[in-house]
Protein backbone atom coordinates (compact mmCIF):
# COMPACT_ATOMS: atom_id res chain seq x y z
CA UNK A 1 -51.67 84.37 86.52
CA UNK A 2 -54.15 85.68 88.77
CA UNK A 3 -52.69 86.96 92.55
CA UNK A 4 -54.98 85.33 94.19
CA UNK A 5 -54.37 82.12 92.46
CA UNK A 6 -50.25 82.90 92.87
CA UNK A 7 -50.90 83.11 96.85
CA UNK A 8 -52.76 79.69 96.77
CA UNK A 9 -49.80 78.22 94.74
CA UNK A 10 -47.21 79.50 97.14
CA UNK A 11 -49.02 77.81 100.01
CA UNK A 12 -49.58 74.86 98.39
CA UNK A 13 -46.71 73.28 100.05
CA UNK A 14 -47.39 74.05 103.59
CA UNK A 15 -49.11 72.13 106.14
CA UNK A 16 -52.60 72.81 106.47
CA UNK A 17 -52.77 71.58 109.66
CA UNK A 18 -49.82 74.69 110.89
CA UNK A 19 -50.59 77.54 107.80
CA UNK A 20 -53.62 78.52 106.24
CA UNK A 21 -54.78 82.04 104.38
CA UNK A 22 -58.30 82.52 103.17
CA UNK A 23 -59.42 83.30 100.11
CA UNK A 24 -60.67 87.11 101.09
CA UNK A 25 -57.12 87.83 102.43
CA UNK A 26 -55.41 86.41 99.35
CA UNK A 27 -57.54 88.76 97.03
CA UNK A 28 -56.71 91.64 99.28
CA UNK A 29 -52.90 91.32 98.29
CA UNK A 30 -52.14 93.62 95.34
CA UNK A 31 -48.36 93.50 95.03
CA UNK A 32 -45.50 93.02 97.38
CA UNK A 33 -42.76 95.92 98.26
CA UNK A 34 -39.37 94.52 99.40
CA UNK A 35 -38.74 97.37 101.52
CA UNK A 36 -41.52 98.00 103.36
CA UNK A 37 -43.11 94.11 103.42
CA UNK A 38 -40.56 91.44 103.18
CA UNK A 39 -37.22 93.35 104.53
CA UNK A 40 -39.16 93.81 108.19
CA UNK A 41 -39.58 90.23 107.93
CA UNK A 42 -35.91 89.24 107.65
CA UNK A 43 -34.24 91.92 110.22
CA UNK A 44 -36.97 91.26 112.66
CA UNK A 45 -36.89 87.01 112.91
CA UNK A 46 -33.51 86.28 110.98
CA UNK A 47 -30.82 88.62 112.51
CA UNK A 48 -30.77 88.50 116.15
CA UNK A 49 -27.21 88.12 117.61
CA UNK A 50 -26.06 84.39 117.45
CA UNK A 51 -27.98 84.44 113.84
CA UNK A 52 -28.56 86.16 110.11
CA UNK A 53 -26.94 89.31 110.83
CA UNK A 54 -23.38 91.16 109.27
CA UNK A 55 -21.72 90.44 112.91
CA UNK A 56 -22.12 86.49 113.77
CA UNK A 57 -23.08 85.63 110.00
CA UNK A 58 -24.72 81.84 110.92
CA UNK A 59 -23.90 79.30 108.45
CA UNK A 60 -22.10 82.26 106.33
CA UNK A 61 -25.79 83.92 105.83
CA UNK A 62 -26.31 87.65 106.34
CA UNK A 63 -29.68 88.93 105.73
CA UNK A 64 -30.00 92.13 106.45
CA UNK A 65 -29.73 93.78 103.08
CA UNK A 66 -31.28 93.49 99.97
CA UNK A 67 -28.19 92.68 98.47
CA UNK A 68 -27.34 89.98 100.74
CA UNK A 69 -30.31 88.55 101.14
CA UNK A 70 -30.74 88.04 97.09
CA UNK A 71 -27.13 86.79 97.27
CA UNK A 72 -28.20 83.87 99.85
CA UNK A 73 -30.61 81.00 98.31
CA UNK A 74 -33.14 83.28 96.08
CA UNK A 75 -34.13 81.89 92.66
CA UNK A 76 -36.24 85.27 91.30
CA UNK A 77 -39.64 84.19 90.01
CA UNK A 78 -39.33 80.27 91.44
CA UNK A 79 -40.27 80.47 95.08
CA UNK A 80 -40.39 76.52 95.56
CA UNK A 81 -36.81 76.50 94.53
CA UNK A 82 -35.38 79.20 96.72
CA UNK A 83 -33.65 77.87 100.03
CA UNK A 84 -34.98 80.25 101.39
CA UNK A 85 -38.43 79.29 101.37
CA UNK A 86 -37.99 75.79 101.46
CA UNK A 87 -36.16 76.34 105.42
CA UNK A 88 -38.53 78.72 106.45
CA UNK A 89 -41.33 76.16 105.33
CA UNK A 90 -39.94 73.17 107.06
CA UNK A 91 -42.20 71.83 109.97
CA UNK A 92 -38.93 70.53 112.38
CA UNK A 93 -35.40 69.57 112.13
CA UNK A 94 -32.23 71.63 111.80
CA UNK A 95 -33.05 73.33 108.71
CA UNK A 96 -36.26 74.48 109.85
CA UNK A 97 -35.91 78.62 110.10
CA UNK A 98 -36.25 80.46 112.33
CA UNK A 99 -34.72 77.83 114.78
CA UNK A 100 -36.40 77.15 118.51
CA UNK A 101 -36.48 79.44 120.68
CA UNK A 102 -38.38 82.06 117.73
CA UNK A 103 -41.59 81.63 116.02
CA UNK A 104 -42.31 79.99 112.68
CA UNK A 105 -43.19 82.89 110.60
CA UNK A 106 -46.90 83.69 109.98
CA UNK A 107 -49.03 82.31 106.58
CA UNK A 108 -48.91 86.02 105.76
CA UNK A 109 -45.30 86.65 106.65
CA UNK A 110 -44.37 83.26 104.14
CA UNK A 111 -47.04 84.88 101.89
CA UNK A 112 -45.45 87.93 101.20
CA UNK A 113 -41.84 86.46 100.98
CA UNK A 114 -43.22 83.63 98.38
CA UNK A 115 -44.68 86.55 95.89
CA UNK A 116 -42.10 88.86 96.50
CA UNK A 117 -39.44 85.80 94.88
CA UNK A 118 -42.79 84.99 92.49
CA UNK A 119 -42.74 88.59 91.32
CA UNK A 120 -39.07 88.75 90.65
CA UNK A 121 -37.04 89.40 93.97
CA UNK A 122 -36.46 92.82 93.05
CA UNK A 123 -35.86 95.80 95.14
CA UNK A 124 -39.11 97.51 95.46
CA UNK A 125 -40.37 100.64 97.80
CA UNK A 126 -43.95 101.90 97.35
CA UNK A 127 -44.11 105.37 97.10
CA UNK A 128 -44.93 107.17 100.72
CA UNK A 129 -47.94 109.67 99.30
CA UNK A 130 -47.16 111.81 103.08
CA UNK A 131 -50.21 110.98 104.77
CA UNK A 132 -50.27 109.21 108.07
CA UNK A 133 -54.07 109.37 109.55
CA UNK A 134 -53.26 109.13 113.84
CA UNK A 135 -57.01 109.57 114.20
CA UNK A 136 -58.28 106.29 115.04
CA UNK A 137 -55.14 103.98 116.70
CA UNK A 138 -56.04 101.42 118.53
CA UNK A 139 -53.95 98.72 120.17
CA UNK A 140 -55.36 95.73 118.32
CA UNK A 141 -55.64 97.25 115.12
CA UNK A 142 -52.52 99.68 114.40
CA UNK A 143 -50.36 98.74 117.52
CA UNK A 144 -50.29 95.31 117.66
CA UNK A 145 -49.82 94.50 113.80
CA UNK A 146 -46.40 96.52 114.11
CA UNK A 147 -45.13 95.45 116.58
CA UNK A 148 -46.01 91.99 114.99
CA UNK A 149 -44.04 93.13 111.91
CA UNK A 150 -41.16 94.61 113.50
CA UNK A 151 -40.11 93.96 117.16
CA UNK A 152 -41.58 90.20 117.87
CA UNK A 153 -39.16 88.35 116.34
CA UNK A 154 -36.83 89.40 119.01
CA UNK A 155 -39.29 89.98 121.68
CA UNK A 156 -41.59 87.13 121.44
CA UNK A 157 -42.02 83.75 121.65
CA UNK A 158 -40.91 81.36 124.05
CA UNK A 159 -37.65 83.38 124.74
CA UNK A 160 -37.75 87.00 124.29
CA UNK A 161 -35.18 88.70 123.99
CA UNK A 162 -33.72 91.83 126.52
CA UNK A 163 -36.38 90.56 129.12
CA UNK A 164 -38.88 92.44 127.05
CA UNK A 165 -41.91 89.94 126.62
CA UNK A 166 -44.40 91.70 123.69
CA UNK A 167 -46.41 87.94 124.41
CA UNK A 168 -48.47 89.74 125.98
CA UNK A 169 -50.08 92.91 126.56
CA UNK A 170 -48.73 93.40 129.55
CA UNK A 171 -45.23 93.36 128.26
CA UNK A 172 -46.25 95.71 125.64
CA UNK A 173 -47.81 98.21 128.14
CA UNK A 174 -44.44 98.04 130.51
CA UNK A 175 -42.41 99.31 128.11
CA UNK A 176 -45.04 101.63 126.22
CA UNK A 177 -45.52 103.44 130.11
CA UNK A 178 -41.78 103.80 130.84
CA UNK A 179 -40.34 105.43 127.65
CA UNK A 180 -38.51 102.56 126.57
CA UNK A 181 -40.71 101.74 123.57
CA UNK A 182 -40.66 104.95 122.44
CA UNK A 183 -36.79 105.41 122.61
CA UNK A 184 -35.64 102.71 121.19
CA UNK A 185 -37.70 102.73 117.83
CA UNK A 186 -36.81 106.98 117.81
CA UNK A 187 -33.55 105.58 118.32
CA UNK A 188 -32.40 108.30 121.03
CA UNK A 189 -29.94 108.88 122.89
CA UNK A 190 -29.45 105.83 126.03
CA UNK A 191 -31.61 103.46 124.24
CA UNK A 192 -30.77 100.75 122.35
CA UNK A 193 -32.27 101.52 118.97
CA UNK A 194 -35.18 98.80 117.40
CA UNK A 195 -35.10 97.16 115.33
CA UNK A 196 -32.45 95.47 116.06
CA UNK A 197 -29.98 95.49 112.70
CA UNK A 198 -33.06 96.93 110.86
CA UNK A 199 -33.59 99.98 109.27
CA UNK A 200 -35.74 102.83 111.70
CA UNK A 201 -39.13 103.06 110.98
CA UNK A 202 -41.05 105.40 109.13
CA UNK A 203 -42.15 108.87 110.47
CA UNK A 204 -45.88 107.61 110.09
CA UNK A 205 -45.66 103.99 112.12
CA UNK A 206 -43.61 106.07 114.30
CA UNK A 207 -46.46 108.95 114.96
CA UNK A 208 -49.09 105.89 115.59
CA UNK A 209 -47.42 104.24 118.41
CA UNK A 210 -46.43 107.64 119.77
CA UNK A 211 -50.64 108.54 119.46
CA UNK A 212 -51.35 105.17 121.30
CA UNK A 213 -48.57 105.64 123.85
CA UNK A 214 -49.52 109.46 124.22
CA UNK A 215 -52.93 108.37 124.93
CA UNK A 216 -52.20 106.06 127.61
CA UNK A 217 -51.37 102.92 125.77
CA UNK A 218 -55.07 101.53 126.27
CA UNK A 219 -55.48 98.39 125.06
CA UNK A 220 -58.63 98.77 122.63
């Protein structure tokens, strides 16, 4: 089956009206790797405290392993039939995940987690080749998409989390100009290390919000 025609399938249940994903972006997708593109998802909007995570286990669900996450709800290579999917694809109610106050999850978030069940639910890293090009980071287009990935499932929507608000720029620059970004996803010493119940992320997302922050957290 062609990818592209996979990612249409997977959709093909959602409201068009709340999810859509174009035709261009579903060509683009050449393979999903748990670990770097559908773990982020589940540690970031799934395991704050009160929910998903190995402390407060909601509704007996931990996901914040591979192990534990294949253990709750996943049917490998049947997305419709997973649980999982079907709750995070759920336009209201008290199945609907996450629950109010967080985000739905993005087309492409739902994308990724639909062909990574598709392909097999297996425990896949892409190989880091060691480059990490810091020469062009700009907010919009390095910055933002990470902090998309990683941190706003805590710190967005209509309740974020810690008082930190990454809604908006503003937020973003507030903690970006007083070290507290920084700390917390180095995980040093005094700061409360992000992700929150998530693995630390790599050297090279690291160095690019260091670049941005370094270079006065502009917001290009």
């Amino acid at each position: 089956m062609k990818l592209a025609h996979l990612v249409w399938s997977a959709l093909a249940v959602l409201s068009i009206s709340s999810y859509s994903c174009t035709q261009e972006y579903a060509e683009d997708l050449s393979g999903v790797c748990f670990e770097q593109d559908v773990l982020p998802i589940f540690q970031s909007n799934c395991t704050q405290s009160g929910c998903h995570n190995s402390q407060d286990r909601e509704d007996g669900y931990d996901l914040t392993s591979y192990e534990k996450i294949v253990s709750q709800g996943i049917e490998p290579g049947n997305y419709k039939g997973s649980e999982i999917y079907k709750v995070l694809v759920k336009m209201g109610g008290e199945d609907r995940m996450p629950q109010s106050p967080y985000n739905r999850l993005t087309d492409e978030q739902i994308t990724f987690i639909a062909l990574w069940i598709e392909e097999g639910a297996n425990n896949t890293t892409c190989p880091d080749d060691g480059t990490c090009d810091t020469s062009n980071v700009t907010y919009s287009g390095t910055v933002k998409p990470l902090l998309d990935k990683y941190c706003n499932g805590c710190h967005g929507g209509s309740s974020p989390q810690g008082n930190i608000n990454y809604n908006t720029f503003t937020g973003v620059k507030a903690t970006a100009t007083d070290g507290s970004m920084m700390g917390s996803i180095q995980h040093a010493s005094g700061y409360s290390p992000m992700p929150e119940n998530g693995n630390k992320l790599s050297n090279c997302n690291i160095s690019l919000i260091q670049t941005w922050v370094d270079a006065g957290a502009p917001n290009n």
